[in-house]
C-alpha atoms as a PDB file:
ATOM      1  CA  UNK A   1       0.000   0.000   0.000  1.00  0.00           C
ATOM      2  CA  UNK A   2       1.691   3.309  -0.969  1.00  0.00           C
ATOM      3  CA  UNK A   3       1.448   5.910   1.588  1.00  0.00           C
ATOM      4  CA  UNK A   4      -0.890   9.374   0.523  1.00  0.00           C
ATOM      5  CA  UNK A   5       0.923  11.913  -0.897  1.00  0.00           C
ATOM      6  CA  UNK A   6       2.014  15.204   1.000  1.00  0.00           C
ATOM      7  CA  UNK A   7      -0.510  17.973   1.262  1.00  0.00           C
ATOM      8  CA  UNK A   8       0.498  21.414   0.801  1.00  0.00           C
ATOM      9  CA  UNK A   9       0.696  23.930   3.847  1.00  0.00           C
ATOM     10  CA  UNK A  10      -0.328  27.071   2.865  1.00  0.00           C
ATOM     11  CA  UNK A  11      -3.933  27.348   1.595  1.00  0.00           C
ATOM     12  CA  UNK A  12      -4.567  30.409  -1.219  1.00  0.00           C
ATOM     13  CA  UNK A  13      -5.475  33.729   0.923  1.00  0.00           C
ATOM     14  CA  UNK A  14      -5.564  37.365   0.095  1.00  0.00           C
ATOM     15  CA  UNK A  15      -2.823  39.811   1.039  1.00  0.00           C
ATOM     16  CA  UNK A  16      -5.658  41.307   3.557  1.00  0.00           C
ATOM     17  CA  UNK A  17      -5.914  37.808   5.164  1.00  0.00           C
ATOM     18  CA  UNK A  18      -2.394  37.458   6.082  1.00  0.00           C
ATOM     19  CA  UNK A  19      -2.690  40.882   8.638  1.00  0.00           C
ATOM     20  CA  UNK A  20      -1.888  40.201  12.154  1.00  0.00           C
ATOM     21  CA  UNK A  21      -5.434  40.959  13.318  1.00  0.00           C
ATOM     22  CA  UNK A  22      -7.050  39.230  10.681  1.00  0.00           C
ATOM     23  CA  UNK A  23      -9.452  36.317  11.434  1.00  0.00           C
ATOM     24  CA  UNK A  24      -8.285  32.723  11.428  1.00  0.00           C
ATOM     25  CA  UNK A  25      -8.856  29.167  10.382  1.00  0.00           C
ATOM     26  CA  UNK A  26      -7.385  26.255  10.630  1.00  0.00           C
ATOM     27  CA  UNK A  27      -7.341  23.363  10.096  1.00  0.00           C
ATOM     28  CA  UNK A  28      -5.322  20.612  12.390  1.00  0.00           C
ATOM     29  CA  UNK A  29      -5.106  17.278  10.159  1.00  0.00           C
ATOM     30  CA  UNK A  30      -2.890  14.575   9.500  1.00  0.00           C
ATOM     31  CA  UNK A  31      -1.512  12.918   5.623  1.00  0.00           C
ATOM     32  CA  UNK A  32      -2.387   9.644   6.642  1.00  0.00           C
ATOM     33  CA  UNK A  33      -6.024  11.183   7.524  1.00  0.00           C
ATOM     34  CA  UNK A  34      -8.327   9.693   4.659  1.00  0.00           C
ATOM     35  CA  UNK A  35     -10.883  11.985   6.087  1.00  0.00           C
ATOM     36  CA  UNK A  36      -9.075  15.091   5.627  1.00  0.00           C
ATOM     37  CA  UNK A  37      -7.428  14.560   2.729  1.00  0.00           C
ATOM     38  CA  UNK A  38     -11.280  14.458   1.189  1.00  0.00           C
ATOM     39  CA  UNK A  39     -11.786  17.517   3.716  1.00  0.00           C
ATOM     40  CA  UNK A  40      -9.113  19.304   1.751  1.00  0.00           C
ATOM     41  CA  UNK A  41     -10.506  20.651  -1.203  1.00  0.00           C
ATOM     42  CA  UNK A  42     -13.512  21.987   0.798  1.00  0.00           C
ATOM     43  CA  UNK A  43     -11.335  23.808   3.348  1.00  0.00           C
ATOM     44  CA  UNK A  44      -9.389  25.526   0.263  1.00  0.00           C
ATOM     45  CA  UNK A  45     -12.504  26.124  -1.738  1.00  0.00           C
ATOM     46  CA  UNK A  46     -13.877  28.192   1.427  1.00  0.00           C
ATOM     47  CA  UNK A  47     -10.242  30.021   1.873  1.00  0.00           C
ATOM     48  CA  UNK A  48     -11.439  31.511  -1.846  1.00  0.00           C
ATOM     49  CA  UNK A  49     -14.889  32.190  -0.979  1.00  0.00           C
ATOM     50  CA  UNK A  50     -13.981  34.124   2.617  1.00  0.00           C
ATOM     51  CA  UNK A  51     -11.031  35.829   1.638  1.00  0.00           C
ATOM     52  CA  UNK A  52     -10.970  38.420   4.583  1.00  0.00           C
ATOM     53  CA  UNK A  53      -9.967  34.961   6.700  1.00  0.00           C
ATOM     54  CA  UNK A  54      -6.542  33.431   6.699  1.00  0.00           C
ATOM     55  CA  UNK A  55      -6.992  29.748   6.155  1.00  0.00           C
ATOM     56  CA  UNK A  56      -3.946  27.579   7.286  1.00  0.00           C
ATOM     57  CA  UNK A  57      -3.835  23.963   6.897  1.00  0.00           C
ATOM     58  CA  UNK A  58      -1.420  22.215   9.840  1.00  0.00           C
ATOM     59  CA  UNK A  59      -0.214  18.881   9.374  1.00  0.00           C
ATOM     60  CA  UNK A  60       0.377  17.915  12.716  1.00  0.00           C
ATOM     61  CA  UNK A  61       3.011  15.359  12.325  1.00  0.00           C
ATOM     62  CA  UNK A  62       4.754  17.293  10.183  1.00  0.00           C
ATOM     63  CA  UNK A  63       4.353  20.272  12.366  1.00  0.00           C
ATOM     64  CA  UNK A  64       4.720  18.717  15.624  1.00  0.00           C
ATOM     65  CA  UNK A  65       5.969  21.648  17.660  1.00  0.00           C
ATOM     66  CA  UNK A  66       2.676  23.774  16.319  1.00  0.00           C
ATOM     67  CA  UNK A  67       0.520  21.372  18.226  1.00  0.00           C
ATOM     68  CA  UNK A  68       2.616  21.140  20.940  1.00  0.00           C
ATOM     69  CA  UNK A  69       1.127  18.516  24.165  1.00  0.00           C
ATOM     70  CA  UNK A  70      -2.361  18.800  22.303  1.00  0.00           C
ATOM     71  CA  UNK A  71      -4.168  15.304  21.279  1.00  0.00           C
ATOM     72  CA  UNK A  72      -5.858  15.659  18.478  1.00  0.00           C
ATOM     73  CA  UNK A  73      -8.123  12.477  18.711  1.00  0.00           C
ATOM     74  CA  UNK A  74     -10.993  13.455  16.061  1.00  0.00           C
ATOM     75  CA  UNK A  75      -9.790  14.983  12.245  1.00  0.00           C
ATOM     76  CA  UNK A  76     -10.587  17.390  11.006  1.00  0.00           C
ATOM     77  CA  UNK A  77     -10.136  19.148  14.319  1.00  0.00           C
ATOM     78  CA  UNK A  78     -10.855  23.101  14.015  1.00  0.00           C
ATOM     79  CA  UNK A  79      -9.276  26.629  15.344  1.00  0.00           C
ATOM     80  CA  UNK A  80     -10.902  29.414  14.812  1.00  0.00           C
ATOM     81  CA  UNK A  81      -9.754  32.882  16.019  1.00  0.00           C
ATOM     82  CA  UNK A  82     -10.522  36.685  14.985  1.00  0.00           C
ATOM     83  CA  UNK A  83      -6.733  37.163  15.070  1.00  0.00           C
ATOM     84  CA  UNK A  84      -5.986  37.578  19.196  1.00  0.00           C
ATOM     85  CA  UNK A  85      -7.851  35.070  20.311  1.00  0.00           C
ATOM     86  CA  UNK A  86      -8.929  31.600  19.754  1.00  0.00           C
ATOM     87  CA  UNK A  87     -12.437  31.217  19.738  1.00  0.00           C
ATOM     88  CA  UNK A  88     -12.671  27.693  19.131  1.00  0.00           C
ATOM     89  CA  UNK A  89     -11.273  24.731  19.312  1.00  0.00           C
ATOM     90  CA  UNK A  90     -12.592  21.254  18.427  1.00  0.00           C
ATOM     91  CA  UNK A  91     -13.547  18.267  16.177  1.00  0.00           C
ATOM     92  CA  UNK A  92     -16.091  19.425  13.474  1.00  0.00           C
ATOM     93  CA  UNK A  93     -17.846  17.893  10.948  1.00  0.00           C
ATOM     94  CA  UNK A  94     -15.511  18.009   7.489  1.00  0.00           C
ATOM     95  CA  UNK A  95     -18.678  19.695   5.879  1.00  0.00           C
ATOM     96  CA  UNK A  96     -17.340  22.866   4.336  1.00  0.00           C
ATOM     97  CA  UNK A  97     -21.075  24.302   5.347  1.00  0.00           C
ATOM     98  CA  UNK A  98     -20.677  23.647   9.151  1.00  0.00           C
ATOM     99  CA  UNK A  99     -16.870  25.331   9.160  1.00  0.00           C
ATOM    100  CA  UNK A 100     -18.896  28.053   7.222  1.00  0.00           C
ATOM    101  CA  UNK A 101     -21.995  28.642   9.650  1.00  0.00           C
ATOM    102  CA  UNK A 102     -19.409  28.518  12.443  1.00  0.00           C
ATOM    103  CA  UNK A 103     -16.781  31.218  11.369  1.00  0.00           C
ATOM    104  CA  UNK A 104     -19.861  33.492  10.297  1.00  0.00           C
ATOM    105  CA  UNK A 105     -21.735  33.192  14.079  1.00  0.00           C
ATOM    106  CA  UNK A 106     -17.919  33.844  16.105  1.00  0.00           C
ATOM    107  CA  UNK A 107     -17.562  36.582  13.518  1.00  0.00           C
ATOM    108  CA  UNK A 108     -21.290  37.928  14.248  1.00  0.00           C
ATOM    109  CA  UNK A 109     -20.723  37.299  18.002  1.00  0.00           C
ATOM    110  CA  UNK A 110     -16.814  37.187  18.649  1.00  0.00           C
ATOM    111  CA  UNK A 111     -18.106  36.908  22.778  1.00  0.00           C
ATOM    112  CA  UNK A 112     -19.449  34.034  22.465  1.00  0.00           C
ATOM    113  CA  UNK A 113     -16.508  31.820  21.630  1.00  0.00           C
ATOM    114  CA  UNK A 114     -14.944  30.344  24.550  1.00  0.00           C
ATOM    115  CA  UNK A 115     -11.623  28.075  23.660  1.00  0.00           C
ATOM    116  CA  UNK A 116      -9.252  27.483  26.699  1.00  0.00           C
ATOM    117  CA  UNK A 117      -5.374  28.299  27.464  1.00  0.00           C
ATOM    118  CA  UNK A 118      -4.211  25.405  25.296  1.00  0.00           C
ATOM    119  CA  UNK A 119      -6.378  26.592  22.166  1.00  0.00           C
ATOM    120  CA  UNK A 120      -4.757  29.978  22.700  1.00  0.00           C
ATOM    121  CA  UNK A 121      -1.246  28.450  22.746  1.00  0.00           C
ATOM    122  CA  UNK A 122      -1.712  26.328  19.931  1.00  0.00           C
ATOM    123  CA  UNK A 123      -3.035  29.648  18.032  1.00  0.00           C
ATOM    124  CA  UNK A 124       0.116  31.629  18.935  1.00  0.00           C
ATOM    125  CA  UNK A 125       2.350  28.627  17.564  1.00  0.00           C
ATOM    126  CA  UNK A 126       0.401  29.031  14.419  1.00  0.00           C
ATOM    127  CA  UNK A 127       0.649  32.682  14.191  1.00  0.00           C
ATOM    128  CA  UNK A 128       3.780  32.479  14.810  1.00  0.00           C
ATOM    129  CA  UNK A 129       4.744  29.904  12.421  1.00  0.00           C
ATOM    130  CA  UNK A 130       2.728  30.783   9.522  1.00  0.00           C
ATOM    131  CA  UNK A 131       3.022  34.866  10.098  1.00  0.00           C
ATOM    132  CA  UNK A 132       6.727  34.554   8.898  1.00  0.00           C
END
């Protein structure tokens, strides 16, 4: 059995995405995740049609030290944050609708996401890695 080919890092964003106070998304997955690989082309066809939110796709084998001690059990897991502070983080259905509905309530109602301090650490590893 040959093993699934790499996916790609960066998803397609605009310029105005990649500010520092821009909204986030992303997208903790795995290669050998048959499940995200089909989630893949969803996540990257919303990145296009929401392009005031920076989409980042994290491989988190390959980018161990961005999820640091977190256990991603369930893929696609989800973090969403409006750019200071994550918002959510969790499993989520890989329906590009759901991921849809959810960044449009946070961004209606930024209050009303709660994530804890290991959602906001894994969101400054991301910013930090992907702001270079």
């Amino acid at each position: 059995m040959s093993s699934p080919a790499a996916l790609p890092t960066s998803t397609p964003s605009s310029p105005a995405a990649a500010t520092p106070g821009g909204w986030w998304a992303v997208c903790l997955c795995a290669a050998w995740c048959g499940t995200c690989g089909i989630y893949r082309p969803l996540f990257d066809e919303l990145a296009r049609a929401h392009p005031d939110v920076r989409f980042e796709w994290v491989d988190i084998e390959d980018d161990a030290e961005i999820a640091g001690d977190l256990d991603v059990e369930t893929f696609p897991t989800l973090l969403i944050a409006d750019g200071q502070r994550a918002l959510f983080l969790g499993p989520l259905l890989p329906q590009a609708p759901v991921l849809a509905r959810l960044l449009a309530s946070l961004q209606a109602a930024p209050s009303s996401g709660r994530a804890d301090a290991q959602a906001q650490e894994v969101f400054e590893r991301v910013r930090a890695a992907r702001s270079r």
